[in-house]
Protein backbone atom coordinates (compact mmCIF):
# COMPACT_ATOMS: atom_id res chain seq x y z
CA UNK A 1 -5.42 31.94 0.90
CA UNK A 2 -4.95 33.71 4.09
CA UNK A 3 -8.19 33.35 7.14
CA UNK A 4 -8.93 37.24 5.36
CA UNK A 5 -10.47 36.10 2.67
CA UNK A 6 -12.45 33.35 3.78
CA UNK A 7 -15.37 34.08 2.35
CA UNK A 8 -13.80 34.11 -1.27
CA UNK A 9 -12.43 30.73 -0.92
CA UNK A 10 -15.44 29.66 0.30
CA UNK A 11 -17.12 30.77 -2.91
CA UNK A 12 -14.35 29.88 -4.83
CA UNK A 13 -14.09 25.76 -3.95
CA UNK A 14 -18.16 25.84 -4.24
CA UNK A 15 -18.47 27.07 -7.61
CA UNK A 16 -14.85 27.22 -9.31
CA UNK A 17 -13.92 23.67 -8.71
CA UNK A 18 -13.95 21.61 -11.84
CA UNK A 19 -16.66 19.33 -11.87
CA UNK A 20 -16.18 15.71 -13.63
CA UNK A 21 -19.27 14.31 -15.29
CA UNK A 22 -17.28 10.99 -15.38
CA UNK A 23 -19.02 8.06 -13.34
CA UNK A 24 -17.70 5.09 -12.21
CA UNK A 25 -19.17 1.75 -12.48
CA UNK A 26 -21.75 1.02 -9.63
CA UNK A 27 -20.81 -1.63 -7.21
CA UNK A 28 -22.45 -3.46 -4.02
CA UNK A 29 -21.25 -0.97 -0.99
CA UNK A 30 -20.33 -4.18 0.64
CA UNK A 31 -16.80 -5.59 1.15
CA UNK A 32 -15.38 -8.08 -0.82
CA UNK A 33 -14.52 -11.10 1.15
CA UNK A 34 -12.74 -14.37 0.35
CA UNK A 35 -14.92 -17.19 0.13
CA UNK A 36 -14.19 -19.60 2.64
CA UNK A 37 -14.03 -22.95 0.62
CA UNK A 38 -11.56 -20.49 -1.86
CA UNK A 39 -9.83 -19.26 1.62
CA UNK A 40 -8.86 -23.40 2.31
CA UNK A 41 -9.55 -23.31 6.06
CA UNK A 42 -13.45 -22.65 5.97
CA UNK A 43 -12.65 -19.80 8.24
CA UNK A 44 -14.55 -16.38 7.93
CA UNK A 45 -12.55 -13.67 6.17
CA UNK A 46 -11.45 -11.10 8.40
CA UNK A 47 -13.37 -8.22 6.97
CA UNK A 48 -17.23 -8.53 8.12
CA UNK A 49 -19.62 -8.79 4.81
CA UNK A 50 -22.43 -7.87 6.66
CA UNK A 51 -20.70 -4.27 6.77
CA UNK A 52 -22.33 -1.64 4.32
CA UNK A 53 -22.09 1.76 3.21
CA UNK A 54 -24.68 3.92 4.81
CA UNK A 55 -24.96 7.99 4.23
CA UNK A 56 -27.14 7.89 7.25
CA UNK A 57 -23.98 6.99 9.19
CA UNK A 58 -21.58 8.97 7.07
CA UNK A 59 -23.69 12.30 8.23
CA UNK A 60 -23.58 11.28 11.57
CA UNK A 61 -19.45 10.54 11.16
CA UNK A 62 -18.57 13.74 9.70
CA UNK A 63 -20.41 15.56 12.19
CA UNK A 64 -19.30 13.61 15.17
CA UNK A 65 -16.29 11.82 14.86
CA UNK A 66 -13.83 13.17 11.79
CA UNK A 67 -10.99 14.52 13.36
CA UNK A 68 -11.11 17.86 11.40
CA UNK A 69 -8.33 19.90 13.66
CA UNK A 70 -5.63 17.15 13.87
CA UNK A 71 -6.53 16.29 10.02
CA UNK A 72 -6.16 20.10 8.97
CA UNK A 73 -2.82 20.73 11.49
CA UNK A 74 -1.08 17.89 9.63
CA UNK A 75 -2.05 18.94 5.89
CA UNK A 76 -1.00 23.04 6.78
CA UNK A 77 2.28 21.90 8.51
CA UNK A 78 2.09 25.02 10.73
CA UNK A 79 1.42 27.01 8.37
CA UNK A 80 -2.41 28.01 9.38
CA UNK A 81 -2.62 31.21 9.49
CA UNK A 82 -4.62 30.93 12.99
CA UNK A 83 -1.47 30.01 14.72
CA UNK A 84 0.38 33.37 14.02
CA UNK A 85 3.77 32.04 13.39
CA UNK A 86 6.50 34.32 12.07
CA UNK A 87 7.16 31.83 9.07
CA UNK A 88 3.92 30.80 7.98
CA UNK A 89 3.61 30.50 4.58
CA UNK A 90 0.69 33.08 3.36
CA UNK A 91 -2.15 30.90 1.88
CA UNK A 92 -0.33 27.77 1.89
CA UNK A 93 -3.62 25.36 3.21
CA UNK A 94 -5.29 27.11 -0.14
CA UNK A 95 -3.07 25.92 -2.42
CA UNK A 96 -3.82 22.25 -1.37
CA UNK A 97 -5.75 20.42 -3.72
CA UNK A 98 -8.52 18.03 -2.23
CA UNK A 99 -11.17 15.59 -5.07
CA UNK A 100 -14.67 14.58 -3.57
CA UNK A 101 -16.47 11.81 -4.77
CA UNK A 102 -19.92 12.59 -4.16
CA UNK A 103 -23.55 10.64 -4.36
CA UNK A 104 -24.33 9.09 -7.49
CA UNK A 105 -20.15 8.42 -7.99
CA UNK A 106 -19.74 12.53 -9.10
CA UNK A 107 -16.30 13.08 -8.89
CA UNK A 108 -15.08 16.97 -8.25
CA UNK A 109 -11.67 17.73 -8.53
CA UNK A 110 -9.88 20.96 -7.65
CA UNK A 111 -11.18 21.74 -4.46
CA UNK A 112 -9.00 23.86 -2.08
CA UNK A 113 -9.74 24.88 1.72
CA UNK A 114 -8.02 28.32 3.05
CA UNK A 115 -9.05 27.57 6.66
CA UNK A 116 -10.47 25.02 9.12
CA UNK A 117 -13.84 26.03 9.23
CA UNK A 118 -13.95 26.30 5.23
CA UNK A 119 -13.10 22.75 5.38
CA UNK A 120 -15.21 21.46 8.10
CA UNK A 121 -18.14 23.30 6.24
CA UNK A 122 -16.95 21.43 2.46
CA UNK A 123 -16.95 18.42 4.17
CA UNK A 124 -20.32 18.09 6.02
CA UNK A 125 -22.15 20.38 2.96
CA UNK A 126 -21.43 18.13 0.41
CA UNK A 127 -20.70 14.41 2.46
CA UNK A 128 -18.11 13.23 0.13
CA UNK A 129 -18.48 9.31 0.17
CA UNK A 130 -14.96 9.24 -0.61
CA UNK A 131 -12.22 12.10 -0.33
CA UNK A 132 -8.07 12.30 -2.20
CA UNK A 133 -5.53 14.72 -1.37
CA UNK A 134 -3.32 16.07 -3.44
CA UNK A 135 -0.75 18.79 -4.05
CA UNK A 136 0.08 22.00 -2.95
CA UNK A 137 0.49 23.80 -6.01
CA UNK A 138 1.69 27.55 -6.99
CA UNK A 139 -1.84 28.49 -6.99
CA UNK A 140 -5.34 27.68 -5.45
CA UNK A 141 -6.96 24.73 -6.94
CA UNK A 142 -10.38 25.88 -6.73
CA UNK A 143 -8.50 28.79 -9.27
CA UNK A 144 -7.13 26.60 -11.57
CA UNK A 145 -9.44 27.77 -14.90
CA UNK A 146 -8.48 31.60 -13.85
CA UNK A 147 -4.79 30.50 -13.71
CA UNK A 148 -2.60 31.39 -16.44
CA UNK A 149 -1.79 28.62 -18.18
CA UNK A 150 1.73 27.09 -17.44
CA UNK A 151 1.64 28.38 -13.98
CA UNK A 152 -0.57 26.37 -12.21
CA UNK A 153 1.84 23.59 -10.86
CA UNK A 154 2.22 21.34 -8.61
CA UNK A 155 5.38 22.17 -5.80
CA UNK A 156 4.97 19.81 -3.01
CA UNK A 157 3.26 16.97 -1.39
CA UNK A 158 3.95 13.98 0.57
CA UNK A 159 6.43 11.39 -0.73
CA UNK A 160 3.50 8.23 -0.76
CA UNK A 161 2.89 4.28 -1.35
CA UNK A 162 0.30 2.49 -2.59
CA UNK A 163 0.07 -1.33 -1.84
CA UNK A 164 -2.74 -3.55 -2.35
CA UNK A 165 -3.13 -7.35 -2.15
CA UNK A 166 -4.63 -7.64 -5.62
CA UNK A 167 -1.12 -7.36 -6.84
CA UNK A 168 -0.45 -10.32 -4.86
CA UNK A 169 -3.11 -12.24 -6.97
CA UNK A 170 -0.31 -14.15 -8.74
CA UNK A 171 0.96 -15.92 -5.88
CA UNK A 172 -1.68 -15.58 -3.20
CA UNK A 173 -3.75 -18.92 -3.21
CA UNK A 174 -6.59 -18.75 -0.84
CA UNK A 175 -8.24 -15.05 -2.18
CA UNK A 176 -8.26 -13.27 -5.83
CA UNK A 177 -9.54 -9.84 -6.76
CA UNK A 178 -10.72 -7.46 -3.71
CA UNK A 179 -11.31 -11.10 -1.02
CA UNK A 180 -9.06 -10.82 1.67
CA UNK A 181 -8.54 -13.22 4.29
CA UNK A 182 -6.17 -14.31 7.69
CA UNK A 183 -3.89 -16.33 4.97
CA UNK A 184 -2.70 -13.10 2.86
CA UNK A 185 -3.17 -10.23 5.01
CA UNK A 186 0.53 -10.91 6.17
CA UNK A 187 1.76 -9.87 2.81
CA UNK A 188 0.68 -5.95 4.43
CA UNK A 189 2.23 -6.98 7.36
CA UNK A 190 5.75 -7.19 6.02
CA UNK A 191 5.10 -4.95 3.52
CA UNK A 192 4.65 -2.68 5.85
CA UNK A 193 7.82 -3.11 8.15
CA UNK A 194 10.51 -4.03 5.18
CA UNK A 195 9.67 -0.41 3.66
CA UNK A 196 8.94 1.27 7.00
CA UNK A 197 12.46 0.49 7.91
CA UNK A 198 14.00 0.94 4.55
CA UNK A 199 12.84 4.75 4.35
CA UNK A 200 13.91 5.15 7.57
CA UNK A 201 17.30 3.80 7.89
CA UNK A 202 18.27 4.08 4.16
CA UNK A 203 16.99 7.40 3.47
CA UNK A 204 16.71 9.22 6.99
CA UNK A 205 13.32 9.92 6.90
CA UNK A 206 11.18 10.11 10.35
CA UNK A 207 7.93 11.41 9.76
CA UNK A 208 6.34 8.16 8.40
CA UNK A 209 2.35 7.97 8.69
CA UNK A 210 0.80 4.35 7.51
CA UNK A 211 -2.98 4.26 6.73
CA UNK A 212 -5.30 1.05 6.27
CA UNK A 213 -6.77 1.89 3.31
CA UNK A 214 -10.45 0.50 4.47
CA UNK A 215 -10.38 -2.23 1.95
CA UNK A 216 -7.34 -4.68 1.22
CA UNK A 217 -4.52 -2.53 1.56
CA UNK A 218 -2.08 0.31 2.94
CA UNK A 219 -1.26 3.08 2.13
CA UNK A 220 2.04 5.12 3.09
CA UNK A 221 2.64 8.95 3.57
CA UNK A 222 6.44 9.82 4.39
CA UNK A 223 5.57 13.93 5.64
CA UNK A 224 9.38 15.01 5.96
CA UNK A 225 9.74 18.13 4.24
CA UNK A 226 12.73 16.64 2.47
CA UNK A 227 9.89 13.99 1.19
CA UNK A 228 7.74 16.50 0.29
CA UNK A 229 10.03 18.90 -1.67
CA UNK A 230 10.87 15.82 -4.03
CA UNK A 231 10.14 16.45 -8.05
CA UNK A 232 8.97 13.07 -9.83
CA UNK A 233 12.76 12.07 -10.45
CA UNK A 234 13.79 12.00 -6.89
CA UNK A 235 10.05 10.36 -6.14
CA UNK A 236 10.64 7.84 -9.40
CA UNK A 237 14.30 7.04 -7.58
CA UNK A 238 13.32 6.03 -4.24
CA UNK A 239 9.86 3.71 -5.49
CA UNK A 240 12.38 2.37 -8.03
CA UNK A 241 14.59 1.34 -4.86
CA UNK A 242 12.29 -0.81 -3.35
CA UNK A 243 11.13 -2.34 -6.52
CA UNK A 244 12.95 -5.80 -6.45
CA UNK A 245 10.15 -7.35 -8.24
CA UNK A 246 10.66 -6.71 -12.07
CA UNK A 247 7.17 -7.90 -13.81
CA UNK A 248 5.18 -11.00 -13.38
CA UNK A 249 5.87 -14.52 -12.51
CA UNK A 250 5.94 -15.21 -16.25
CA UNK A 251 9.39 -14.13 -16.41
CA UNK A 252 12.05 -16.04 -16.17
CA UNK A 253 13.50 -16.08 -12.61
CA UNK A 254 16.74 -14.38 -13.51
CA UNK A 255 14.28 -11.40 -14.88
CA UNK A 256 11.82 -11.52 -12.38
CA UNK A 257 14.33 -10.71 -9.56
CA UNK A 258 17.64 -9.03 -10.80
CA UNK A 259 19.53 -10.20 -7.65
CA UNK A 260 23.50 -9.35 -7.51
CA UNK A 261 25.89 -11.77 -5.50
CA UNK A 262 26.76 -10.30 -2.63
CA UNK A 263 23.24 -9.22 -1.81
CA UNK A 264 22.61 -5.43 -1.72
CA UNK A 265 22.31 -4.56 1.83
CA UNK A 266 18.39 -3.41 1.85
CA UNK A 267 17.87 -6.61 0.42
CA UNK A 268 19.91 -8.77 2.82
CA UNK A 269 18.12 -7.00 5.62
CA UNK A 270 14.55 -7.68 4.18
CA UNK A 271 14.99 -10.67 3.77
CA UNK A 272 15.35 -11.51 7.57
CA UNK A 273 11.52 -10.45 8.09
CA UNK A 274 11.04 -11.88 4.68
CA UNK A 275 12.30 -15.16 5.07
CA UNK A 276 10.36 -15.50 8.64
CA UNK A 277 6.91 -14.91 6.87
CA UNK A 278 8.29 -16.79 4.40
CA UNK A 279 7.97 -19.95 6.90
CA UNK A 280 5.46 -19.15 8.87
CA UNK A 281 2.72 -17.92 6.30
CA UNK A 282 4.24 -19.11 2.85
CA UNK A 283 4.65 -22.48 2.49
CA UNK A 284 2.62 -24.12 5.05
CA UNK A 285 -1.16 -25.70 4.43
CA UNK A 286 -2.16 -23.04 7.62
CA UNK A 287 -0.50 -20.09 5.19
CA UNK A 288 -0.81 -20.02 1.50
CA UNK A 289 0.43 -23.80 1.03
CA UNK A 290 3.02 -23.27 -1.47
CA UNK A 291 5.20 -26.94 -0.17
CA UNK A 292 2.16 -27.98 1.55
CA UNK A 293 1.42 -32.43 0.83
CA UNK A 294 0.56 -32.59 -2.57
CA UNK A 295 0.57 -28.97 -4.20
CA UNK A 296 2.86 -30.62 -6.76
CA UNK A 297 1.96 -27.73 -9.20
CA UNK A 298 2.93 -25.08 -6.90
CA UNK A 299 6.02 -26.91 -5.94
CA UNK A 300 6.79 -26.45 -9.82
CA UNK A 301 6.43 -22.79 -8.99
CA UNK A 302 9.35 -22.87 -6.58
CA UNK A 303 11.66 -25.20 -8.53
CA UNK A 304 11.49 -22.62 -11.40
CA UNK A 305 13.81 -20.57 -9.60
CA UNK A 306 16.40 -23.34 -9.24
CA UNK A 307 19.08 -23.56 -12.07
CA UNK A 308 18.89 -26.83 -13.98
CA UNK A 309 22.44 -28.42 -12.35
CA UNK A 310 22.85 -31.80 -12.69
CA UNK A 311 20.47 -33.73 -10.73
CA UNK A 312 19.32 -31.34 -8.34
CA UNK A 313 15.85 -30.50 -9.39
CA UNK A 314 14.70 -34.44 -9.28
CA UNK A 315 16.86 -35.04 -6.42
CA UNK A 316 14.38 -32.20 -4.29
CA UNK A 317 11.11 -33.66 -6.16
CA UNK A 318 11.81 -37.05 -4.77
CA UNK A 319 12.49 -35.80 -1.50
CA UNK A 320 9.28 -33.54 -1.43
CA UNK A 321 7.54 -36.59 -2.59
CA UNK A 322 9.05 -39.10 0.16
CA UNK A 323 5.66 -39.49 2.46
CA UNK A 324 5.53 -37.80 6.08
CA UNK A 325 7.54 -34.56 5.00
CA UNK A 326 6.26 -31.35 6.28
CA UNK A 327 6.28 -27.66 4.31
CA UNK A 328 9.08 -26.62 6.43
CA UNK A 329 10.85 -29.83 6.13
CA UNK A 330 10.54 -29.21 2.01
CA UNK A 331 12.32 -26.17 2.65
CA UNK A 332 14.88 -27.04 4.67
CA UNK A 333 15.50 -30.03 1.87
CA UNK A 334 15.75 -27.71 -0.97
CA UNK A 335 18.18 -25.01 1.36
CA UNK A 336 20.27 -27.71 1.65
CA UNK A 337 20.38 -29.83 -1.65
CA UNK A 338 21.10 -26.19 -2.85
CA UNK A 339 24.16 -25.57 -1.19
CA UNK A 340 25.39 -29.01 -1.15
CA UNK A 341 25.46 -29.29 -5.52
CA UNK A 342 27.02 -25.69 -5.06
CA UNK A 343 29.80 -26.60 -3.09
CA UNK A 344 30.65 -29.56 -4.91
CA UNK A 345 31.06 -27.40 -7.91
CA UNK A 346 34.79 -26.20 -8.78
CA UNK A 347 35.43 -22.05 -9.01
CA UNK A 348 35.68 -22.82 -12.61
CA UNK A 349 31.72 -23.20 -13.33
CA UNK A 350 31.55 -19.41 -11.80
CA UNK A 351 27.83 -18.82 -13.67
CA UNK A 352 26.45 -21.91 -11.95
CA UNK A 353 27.67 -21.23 -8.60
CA UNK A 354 26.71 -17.85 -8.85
CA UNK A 355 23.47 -18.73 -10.02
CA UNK A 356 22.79 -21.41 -6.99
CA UNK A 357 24.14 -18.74 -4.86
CA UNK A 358 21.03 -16.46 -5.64
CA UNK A 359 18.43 -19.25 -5.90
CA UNK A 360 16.95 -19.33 -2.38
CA UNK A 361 17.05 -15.04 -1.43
CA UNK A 362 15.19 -15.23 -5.34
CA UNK A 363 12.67 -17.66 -3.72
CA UNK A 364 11.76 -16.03 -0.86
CA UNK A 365 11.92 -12.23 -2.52
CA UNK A 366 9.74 -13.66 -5.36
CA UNK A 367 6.78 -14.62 -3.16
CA UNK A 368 7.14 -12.37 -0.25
CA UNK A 369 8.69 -8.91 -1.74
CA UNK A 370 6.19 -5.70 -1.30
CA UNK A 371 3.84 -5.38 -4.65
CA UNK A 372 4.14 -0.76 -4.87
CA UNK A 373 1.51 0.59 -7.19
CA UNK A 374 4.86 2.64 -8.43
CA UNK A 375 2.98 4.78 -10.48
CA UNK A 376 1.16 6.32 -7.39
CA UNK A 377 4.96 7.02 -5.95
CA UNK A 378 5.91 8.40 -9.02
CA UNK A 379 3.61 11.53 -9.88
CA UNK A 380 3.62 14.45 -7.15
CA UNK A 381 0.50 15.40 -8.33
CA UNK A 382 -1.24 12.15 -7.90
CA UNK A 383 -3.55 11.89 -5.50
CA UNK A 384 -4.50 9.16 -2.86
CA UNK A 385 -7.82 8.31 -0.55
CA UNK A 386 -7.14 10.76 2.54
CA UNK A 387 -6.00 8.94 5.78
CA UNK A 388 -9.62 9.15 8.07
CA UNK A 389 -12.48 9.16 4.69
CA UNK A 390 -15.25 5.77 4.57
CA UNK A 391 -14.15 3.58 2.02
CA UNK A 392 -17.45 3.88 -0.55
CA UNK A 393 -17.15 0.15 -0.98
CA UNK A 394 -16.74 -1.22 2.38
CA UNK A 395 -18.22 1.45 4.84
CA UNK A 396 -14.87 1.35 6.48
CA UNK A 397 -12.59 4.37 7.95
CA UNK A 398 -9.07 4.59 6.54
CA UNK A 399 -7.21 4.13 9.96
CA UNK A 400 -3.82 4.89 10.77
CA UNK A 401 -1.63 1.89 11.47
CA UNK A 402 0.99 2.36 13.82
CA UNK A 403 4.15 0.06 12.55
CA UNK A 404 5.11 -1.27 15.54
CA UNK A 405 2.61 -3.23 16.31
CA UNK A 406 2.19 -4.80 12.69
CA UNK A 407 1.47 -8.64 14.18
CA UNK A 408 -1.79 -7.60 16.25
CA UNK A 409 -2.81 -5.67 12.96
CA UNK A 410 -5.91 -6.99 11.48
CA UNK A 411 -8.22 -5.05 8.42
CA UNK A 412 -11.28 -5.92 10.38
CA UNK A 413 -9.82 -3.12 12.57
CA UNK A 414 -10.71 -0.36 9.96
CA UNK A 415 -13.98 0.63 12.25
CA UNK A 416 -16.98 1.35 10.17
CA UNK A 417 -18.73 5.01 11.04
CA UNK A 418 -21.17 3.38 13.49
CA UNK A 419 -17.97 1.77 15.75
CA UNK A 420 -15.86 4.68 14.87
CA UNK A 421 -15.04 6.92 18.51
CA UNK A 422 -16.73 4.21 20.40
CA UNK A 423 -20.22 3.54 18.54
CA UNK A 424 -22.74 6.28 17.96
């Protein structure tokens, strides 16, 4: 919609949108924390429960401290039609579809924004407790029931990830559900950087924008316009590529993580940052305590991804057992009982080498690998909580992350609106 006819499209996203009736069941605005007997350490989780959703603060947020140029700049990719460029795309910012959840949990979908000021004005008029973006689509949202039908369709958006720690609840032990806590918050840490590198060097993409999602997650939004000209099979592809985890811990191992001998490259280089958090966070009592003294049962966990040859499974439990043996000891004892029975096996019993040969990367993959809500990656309609909105549960701005710096990252640092541009 082109800055002309603002005041259609102003008319146009207030009363065309499509309005959903549906509500969604009423929770505490308050963040779910790990409790600290649960956590192992007595420590307090890192995300504050004394935070809490306030609309008082929201007001004063939108009004003072969303960053409504930068925000709009990104989403129009210079094509506002303020800036007067030769190639601007007529309308383009219009055809963006944006979904407010309002008070009371109202959810409106369909909105659309020709200009800046149509936005800033959608925002602070109706103080969406929560906003998604979507597409761009062949049409303006907000005109979607005037549309003919079969043309209203989606034709670009941002290639993006959705990763959340309750999809680590199978093998995190110290938090379940939406607690989050110093012990698994590393699981977004290498999350981020194994598939912050892997879009990047495997798939040349640049313009890579991570987002704390204000609760107990990340979010990704790769903006290349390569990215964003994908259709759901090239999208489908590249989340498919960086799925190494193939169901639940149910499986058997061989299921659970497909692994070829020689490693595929993306894999062999994950697993350097993998295999270090692995270590550090993993199996110690300080991390999630997966060899720590005593954790027989979780030891079980680990030995289920070692093939039954000769001895070796009782040969590690004995070890493990032996008394004064640290987690990274344990480790080091099953690395190497592991490659000693492989050696001393003859080319001839090929399936059991092989099979030894994969049982350690398999270890490490199977309770490190990112969790990717692939289903979010998959759609190019879907949409996801905009980088810079209050999380309605926790009070909490999505902020960006930047990648570098993953090790100082912390989700306590997802400011609420009153700490958000240096307190109010």
């Amino acid at each position: 919609m082109a800055a002309s006819s603002s005041s259609a499209a102003r008319a146009a996203a207030a009363d065309g949108a499509e309005l959903h009736s549906r509500r969604r069941p009423r929770e505490e605005g308050r963040v779910g924390s790990a409790d600290p007997a649960s956590a192992g350490s007595g420590k307090r989780a890192l995300v504050d429960d004394a935070v809490t959703f306030s609309t008082d603060l929201l007001r004063v947020y939108y009004a003072r401290f969303f960053p409504y140029r930068p925000f709009y700049r990104w989403l129009s990719y210079s094509q506002d039609p303020s800036m007067d460029l030769p190639m601007a795309q007529k309308g383009f910012m219009a055809r963006r579809e944006f979904s407010f959840t309002i008070e009371n949990d109202i959810y409106i979908r369909y909105l659309s924004f020709g200009s800046e000021a149509e936005l800033v004005k959608g925002i602070q008029s109706r103080q969406p407790h929560k906003i998604d973006i979507g597409a761009v689509f062949t049409h303006p949202p907000c005109n979607k029931e005037s549309t003919k039908k079969g043309s209203f369709l989606p034709v670009e958006r941002e290639l993006i990830f959705d990763i959340d720690l309750t999809d680590y609840d199978e093998i995190r032990t110290c938090c379940s559900g939406a607690g989050i806590c110093h012990r698994c918050w590393p699981y977004m840490t290498v999350a981020i950087r194994v598939i912050d590198r892997g879009l990047r060097e495997d798939f040349g993409f640049k313009h890579i924008f991570w987002v704390y999602s204000g609760r107990r997650g990340v979010h990704c939004w790769v903006c290349d316009r390569s990215a964003r000209a994908l259709g759901n099979d090239g999208r489908s592809a590249i989340v498919e590529y960086f799925s190494a985890i193939n169901g639940t811990m149910e499986k058997n191992a061989a299921d659970l993580v497909p692994l070829t001998v020689p490693l595929h490259p993306s894999l062999k280089r994950a697993l350097g940052d993998l295999e270090t958090m692995f270590i550090e966070n993993i199996i110690p009592e300080s991390g999630q305590g997966l060899l720590a003294d005593g954790q027989t049962e979780r030891w079980e966990s680990v030995l289920a991804f070692v093939p039954d040859v000769g001895d070796l499974k009782e040969t590690v439990r004995v070890a493990w057992a032996a008394p004064g043996v640290t987690a990274s000891q344990r480790w080091v004892q099953l690395q190497s009982a592991v490659a000693h029975t492989r050696s001393g096996l003859k080319q001839v019993h090929f399936r059991e080498r092989t099979a030894l040969a994969k049982a350690i990367p398999t270890i490490v993959l199977a309770f490190t690998y990112p969790r990717i809500d692939v289903n979010v990656t998959k759609g190019i309609n879907h949409l996801l909580k905009s980088p810079f909105c209050v999380h309605p549960k926790t009070g909490r701005v999505c902020v960006p992350i930047v990648a570098g710096g993953l090790r100082e990252l912390r989700p306590h640092a997802g400011a609420p609106p009153s700490e958000a541009g240096g307190g109010v």
